[in-house]
Protein backbone atom coordinates (compact mmCIF):
# COMPACT_ATOMS: atom_id res chain seq x y z
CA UNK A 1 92.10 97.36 102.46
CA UNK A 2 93.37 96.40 98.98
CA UNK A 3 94.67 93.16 98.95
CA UNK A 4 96.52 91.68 95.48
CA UNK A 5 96.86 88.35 93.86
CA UNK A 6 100.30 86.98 92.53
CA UNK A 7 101.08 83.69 91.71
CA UNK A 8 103.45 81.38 89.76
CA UNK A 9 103.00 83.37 86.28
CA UNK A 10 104.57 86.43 87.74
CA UNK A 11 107.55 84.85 89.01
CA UNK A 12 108.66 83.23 85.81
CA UNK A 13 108.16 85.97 83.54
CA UNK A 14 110.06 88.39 85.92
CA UNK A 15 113.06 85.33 86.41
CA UNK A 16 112.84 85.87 82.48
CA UNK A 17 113.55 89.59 82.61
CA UNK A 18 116.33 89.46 85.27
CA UNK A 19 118.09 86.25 83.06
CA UNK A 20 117.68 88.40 79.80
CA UNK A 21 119.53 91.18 81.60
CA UNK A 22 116.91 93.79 80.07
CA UNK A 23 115.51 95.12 83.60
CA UNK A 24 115.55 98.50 82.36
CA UNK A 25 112.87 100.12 80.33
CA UNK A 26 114.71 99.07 77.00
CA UNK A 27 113.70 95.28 77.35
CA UNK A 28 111.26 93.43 75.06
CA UNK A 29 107.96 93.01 77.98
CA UNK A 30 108.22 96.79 77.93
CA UNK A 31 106.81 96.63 73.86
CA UNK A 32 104.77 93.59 74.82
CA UNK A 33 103.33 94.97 77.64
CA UNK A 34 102.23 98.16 76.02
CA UNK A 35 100.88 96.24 72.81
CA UNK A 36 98.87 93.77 74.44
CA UNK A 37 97.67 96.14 77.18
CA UNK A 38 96.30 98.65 74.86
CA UNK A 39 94.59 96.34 72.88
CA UNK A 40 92.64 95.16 75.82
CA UNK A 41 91.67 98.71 76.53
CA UNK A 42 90.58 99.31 73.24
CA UNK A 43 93.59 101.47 71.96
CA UNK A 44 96.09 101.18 69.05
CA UNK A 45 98.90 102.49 71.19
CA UNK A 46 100.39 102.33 75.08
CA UNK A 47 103.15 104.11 76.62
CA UNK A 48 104.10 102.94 79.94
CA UNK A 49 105.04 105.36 82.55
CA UNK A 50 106.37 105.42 85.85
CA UNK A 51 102.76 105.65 87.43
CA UNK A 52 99.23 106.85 86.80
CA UNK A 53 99.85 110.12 87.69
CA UNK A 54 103.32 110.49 85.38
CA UNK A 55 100.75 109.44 82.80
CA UNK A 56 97.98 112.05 83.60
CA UNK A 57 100.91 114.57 83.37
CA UNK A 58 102.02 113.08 79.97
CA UNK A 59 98.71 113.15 78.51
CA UNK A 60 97.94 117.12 79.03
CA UNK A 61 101.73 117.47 77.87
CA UNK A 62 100.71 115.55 75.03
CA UNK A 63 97.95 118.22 74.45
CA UNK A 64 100.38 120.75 75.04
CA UNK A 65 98.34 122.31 77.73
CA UNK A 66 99.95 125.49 79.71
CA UNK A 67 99.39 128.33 81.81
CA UNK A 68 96.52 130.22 80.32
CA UNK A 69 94.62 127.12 80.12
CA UNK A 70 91.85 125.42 81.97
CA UNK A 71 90.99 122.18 82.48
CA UNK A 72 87.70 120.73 83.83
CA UNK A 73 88.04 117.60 86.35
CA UNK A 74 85.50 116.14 88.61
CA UNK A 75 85.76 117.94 92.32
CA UNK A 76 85.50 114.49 93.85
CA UNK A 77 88.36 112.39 92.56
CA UNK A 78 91.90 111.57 93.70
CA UNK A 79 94.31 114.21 94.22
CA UNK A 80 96.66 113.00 91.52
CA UNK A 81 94.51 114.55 88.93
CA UNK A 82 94.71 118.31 90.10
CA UNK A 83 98.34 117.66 90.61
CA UNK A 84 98.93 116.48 87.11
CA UNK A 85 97.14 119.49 85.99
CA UNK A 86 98.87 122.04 88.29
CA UNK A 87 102.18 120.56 87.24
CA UNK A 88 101.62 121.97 83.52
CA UNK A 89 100.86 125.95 84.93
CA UNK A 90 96.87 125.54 83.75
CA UNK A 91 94.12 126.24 85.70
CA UNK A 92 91.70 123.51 87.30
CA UNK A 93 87.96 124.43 86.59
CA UNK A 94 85.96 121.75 89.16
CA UNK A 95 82.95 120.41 88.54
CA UNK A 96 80.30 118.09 90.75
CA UNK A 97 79.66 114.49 89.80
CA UNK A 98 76.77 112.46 89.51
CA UNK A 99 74.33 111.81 92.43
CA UNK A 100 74.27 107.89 91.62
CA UNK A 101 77.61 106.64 89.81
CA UNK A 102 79.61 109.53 90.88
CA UNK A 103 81.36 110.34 87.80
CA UNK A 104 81.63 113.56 86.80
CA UNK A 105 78.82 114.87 85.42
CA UNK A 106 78.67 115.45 81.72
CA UNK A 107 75.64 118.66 81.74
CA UNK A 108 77.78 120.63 84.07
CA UNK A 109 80.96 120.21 82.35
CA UNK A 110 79.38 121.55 79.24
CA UNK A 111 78.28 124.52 81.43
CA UNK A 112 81.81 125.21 82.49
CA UNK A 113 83.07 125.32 79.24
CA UNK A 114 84.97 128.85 78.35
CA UNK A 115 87.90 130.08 75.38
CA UNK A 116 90.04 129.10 77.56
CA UNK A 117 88.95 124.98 78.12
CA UNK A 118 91.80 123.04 76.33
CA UNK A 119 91.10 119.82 78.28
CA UNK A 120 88.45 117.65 80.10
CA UNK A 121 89.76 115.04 82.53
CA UNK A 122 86.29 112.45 82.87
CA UNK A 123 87.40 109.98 85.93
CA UNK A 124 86.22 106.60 86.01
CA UNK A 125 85.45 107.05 89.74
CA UNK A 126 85.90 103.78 91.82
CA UNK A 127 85.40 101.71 88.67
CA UNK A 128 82.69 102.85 87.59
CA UNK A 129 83.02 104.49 84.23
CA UNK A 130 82.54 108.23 83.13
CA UNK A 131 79.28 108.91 80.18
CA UNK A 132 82.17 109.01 77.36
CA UNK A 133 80.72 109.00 74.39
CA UNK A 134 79.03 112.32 75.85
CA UNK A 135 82.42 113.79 76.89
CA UNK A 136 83.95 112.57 73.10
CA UNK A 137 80.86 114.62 71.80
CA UNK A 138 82.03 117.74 73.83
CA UNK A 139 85.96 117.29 72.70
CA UNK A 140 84.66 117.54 69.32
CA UNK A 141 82.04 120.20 69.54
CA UNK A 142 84.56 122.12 71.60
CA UNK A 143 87.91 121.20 69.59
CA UNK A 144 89.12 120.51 73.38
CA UNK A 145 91.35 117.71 74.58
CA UNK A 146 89.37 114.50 76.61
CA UNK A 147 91.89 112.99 79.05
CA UNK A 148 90.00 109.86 80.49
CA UNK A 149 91.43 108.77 83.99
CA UNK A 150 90.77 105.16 83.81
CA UNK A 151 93.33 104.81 86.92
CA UNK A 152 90.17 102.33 89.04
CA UNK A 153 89.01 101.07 86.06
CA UNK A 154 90.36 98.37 84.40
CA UNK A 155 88.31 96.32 82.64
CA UNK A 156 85.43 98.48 82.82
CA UNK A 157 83.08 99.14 80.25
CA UNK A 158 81.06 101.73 78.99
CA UNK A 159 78.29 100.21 76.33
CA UNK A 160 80.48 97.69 75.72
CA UNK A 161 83.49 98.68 75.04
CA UNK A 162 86.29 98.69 77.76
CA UNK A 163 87.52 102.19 79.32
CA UNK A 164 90.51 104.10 78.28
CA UNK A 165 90.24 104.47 74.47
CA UNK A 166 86.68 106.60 73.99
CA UNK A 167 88.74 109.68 74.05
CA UNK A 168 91.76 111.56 73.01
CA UNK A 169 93.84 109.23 75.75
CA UNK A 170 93.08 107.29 78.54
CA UNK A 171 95.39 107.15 81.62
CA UNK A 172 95.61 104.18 83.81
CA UNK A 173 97.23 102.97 87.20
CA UNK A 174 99.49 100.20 88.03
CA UNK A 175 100.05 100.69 91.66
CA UNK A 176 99.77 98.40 94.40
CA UNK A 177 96.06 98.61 95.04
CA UNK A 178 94.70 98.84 91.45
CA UNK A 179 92.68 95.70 89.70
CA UNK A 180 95.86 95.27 87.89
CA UNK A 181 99.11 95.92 89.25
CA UNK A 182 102.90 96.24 88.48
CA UNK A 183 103.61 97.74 92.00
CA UNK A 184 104.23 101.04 90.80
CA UNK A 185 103.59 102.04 87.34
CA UNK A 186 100.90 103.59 84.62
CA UNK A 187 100.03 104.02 81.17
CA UNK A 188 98.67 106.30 78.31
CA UNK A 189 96.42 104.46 75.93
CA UNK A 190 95.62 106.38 72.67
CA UNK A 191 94.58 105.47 69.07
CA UNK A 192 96.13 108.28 68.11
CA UNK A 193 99.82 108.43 66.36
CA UNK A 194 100.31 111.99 66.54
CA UNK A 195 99.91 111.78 70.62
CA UNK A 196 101.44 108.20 70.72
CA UNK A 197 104.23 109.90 68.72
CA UNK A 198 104.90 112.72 71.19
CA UNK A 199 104.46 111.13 74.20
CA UNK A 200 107.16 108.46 73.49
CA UNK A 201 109.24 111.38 72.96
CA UNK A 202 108.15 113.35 75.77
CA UNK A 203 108.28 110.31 78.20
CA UNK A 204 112.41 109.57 76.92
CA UNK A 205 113.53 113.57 77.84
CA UNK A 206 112.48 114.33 74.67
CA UNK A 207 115.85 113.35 72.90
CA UNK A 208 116.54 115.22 69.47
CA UNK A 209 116.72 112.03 68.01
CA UNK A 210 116.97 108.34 68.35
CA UNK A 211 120.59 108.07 68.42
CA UNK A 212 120.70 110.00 72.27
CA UNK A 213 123.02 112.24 70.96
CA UNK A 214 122.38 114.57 73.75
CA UNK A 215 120.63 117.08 72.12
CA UNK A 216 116.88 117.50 73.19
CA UNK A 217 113.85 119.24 71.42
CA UNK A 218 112.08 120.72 74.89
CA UNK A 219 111.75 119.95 78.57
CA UNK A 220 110.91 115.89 78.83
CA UNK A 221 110.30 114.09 81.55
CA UNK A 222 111.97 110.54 82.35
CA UNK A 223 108.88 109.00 82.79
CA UNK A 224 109.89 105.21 81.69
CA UNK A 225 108.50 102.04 83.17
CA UNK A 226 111.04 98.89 83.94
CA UNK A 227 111.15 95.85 82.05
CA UNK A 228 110.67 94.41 85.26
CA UNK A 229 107.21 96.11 85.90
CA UNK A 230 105.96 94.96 82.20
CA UNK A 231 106.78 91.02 83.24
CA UNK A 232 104.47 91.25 86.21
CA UNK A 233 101.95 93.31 84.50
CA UNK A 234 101.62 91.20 81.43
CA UNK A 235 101.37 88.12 83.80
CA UNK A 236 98.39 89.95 85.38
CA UNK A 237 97.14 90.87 82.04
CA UNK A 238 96.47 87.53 81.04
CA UNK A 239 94.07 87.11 84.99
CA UNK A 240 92.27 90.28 84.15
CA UNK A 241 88.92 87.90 83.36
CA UNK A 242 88.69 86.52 86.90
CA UNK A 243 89.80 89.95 88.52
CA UNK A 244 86.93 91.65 87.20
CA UNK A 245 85.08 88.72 87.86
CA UNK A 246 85.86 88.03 91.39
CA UNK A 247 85.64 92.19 92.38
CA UNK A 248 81.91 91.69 90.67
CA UNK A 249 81.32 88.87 92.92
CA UNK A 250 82.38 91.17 95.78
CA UNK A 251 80.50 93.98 94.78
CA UNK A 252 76.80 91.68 94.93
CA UNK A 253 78.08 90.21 98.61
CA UNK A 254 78.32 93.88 99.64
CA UNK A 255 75.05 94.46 97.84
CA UNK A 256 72.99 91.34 99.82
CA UNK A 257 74.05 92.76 103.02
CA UNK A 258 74.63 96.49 103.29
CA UNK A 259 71.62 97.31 100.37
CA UNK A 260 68.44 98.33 101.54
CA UNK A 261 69.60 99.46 104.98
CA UNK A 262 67.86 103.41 105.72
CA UNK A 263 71.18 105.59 105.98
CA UNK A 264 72.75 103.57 103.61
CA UNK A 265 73.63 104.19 99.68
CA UNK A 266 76.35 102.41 97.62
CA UNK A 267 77.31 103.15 94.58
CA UNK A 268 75.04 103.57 92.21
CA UNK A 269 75.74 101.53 88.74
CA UNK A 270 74.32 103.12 85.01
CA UNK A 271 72.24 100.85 82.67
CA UNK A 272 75.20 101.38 80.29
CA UNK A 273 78.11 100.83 82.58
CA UNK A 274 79.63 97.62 83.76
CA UNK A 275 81.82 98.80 86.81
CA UNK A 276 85.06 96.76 87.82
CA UNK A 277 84.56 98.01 91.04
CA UNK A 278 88.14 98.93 92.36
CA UNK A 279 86.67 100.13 95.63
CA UNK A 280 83.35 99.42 97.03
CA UNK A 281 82.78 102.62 98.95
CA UNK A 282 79.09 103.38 100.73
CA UNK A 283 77.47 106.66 101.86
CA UNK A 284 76.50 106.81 105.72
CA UNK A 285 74.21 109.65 105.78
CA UNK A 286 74.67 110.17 109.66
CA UNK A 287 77.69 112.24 108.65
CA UNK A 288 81.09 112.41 109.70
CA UNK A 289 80.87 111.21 113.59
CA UNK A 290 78.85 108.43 112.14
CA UNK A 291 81.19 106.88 110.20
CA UNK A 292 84.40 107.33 112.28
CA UNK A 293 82.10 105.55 114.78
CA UNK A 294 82.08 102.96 112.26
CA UNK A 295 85.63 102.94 111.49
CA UNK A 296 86.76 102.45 115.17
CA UNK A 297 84.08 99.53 115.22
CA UNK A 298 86.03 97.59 112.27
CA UNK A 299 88.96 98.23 113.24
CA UNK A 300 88.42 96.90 116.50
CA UNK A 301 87.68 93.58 114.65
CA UNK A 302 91.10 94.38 112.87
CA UNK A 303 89.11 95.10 109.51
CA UNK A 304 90.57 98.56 107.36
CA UNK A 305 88.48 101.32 105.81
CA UNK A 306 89.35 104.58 104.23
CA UNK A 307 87.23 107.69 103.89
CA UNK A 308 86.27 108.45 100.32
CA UNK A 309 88.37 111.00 98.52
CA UNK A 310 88.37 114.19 99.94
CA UNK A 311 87.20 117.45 97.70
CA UNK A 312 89.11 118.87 95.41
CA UNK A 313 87.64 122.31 96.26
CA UNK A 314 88.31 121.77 99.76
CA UNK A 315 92.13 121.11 99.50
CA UNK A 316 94.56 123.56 101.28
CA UNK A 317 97.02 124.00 98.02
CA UNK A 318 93.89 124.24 95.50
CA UNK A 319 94.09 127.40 93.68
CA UNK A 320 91.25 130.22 95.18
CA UNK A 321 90.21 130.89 92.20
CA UNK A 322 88.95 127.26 91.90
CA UNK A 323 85.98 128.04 94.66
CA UNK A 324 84.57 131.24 93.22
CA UNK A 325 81.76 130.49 95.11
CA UNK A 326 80.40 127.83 93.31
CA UNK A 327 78.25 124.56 95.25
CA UNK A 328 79.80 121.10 95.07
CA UNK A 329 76.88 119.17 96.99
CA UNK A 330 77.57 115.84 95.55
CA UNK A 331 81.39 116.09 95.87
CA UNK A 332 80.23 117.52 99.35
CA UNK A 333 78.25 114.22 100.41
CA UNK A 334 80.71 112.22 99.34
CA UNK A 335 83.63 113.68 101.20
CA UNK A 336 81.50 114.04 104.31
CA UNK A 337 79.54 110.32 104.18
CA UNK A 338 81.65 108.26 102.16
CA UNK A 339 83.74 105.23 103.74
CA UNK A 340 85.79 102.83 101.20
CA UNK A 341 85.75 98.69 102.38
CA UNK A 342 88.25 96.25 101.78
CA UNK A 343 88.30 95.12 98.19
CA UNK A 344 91.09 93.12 96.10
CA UNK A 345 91.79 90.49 93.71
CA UNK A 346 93.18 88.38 96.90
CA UNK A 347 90.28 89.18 99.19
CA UNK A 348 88.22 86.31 99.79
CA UNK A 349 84.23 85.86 99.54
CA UNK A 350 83.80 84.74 102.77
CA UNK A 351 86.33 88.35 103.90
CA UNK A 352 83.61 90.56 102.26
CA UNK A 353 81.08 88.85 103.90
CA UNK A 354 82.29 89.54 107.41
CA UNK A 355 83.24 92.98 106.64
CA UNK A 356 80.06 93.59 105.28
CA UNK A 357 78.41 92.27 108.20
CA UNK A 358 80.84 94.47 110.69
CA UNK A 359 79.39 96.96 109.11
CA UNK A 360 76.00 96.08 109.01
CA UNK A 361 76.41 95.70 112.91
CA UNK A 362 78.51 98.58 113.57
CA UNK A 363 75.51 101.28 112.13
């Protein structure tokens, strides 16, 4: 399904880290890493964290959201973003997405809006980026918090200007799978100090003071990347031109052979969006039975596919309060319809092609 590209540039920087003895999160690619990375999204500062949903968590922590609160997140996302909200006691208020790009969808996130809103959580679903400057306008309207889950979207861009930074933070993912990887890992980008400031406490078990003397201010998590991570990620950093690049090149093979069948809709892209395209997931409007069909075909032909991400109001452990009756008919579709394809910085042309073509076959 996801398949990732290393090469010689990752090897020496991490035989650099392991020589240096810093493999830790005290060594100097840590700083680097976190610099240079949050430049490229647009930010002034970075903290690394253990992975993208550590740095979901950090980011409401950051905002000091608690029980009592609510927080608005697209019902069709990854579960990692209702978990990072349920792990700080507030409520998750979901809303539907988009019927083209799938983001979540700025109109009904102003409808949902209460006293008791302290966040918004826009997801750049797939790749394909959120309306920000929309969702900024709300977090200042509102005086509410606008967490950006750039997890999928790495060098994305929304009018220009690459995800992550357009709001109060922007959280992103360094797993395996992601257009940029560190195997595990994630990070906050913010421009500004006052979050930067308390997140780099909040991340270190919130020490007292710099000295570790033991004492600490409140509950902290230890939510600290390796030195060994940063080495591979800043190696990957400097490939993110021809990752984008190449998953773009993907994206229009898809396109030539899957677009225009009846039954068939990909993901839509927004005049103002320029998608990285983590995933490139299609809709099979047969249903359910339809796609497995389709799934058993590939695999046959020893090709992977997921289903897109299930609902958020659909989850067993979802609060009940979260369904109050309300419609989801996007999320819905894409829950019931959607099937994700093989993607990757190490997937070849010529791959995509004959997945594409399985699939064209197998409908």
């Amino acid at each position: 399904m996801y398949t990732p590209s290393f090469g010689p540039e990752e090897g020496r920087l991490v035989a650099r880290a392991v020589r240096g003895g810093w493999i830790t999160s005290d060594g100097p690619f840590v700083d680097e890493f976190e610099t240079k990375f949050s430049r490229y999204a647009g930010g002034k500062y970075g903290i690394a964290t253990t992975n993208g949903t550590a740095a979901l968590h950090l980011a409401l922590a950051a905002l000091r959201v608690g029980p009592g609160d609510e927080v608005i997140l697209p019902d069709a996302t990854m579960v990692a973003c209702l978990d990072a909200v349920l792990y700080t006691g507030a409520t998750p208020v979901f809303v539907d997405v988009d019927p083209s790009h799938w983001a979540l969808d700025p109109d009904l996130t102003e409808a949902a809006i209460t006293s008791r809103t302290r966040a918004v959580m826009p997801v750049d679903i797939y790749g394909h980026p959120a309306e920000m400057d929309r969702f900024a306008r709300l977090g200042r309207q509102y005086r509410i918090g606008i967490v950006e889950d750039a997890a999928e979207a790495h060098g994305s861009e929304f009018r220009g200007h690459r995800v992550g930074a357009m709001g109060d933070m922007g959280c992103f993912s360094f797993y395996a799978n992601k257009i940029l990887t560190t195997g595990e890992g994630g990070m906050v980008v913010t421009r500004r100090t006052d979050l930067a400031e308390r997140m780099g406490t909040l991340r270190e078990l919130a020490y007292a003071s710099a000295s570790r003397n033991y004492h600490h201010t409140e509950v902290g998590f230890n939510y600290r990347l390796t030195d060994l991570q940063c080495a591979v990620g800043l190696a990957q950093l400097g490939k993110m031109k021809q990752f984008v690049r190449h998953r773009r090149e993907c994206r229009k093979v898809y396109e030539e052979v899957l677009g225009g069948i009846d039954g068939v809709t990909l993901q839509g892209e927004a005049p103002w969006a320029r998608s990285a395209y983590w995933v490139n997931t299609i809709l099979i409007d047969a249903g359910p039975a339809r796609r497995q069909l389709v799934q058993e075909a590939l695999a046959k032909q020893g090709i992977g596919s997921r289903v897109a991400f299930w609902p958020m109001h659909r989850q067993p452990f979802a609060p009940a309060s979260t369904r109050r009756s309300k419609a989801f008919p996007i999320s819905d579709r894409l829950g019931n319809q959607g099937l994700s394809l093989p993607s990757g910085n190490g997937i070849s042309l010529a791959t995509v092609r004959r997945v594409a073509t399985a699939v064209r076959h197998a409908l």
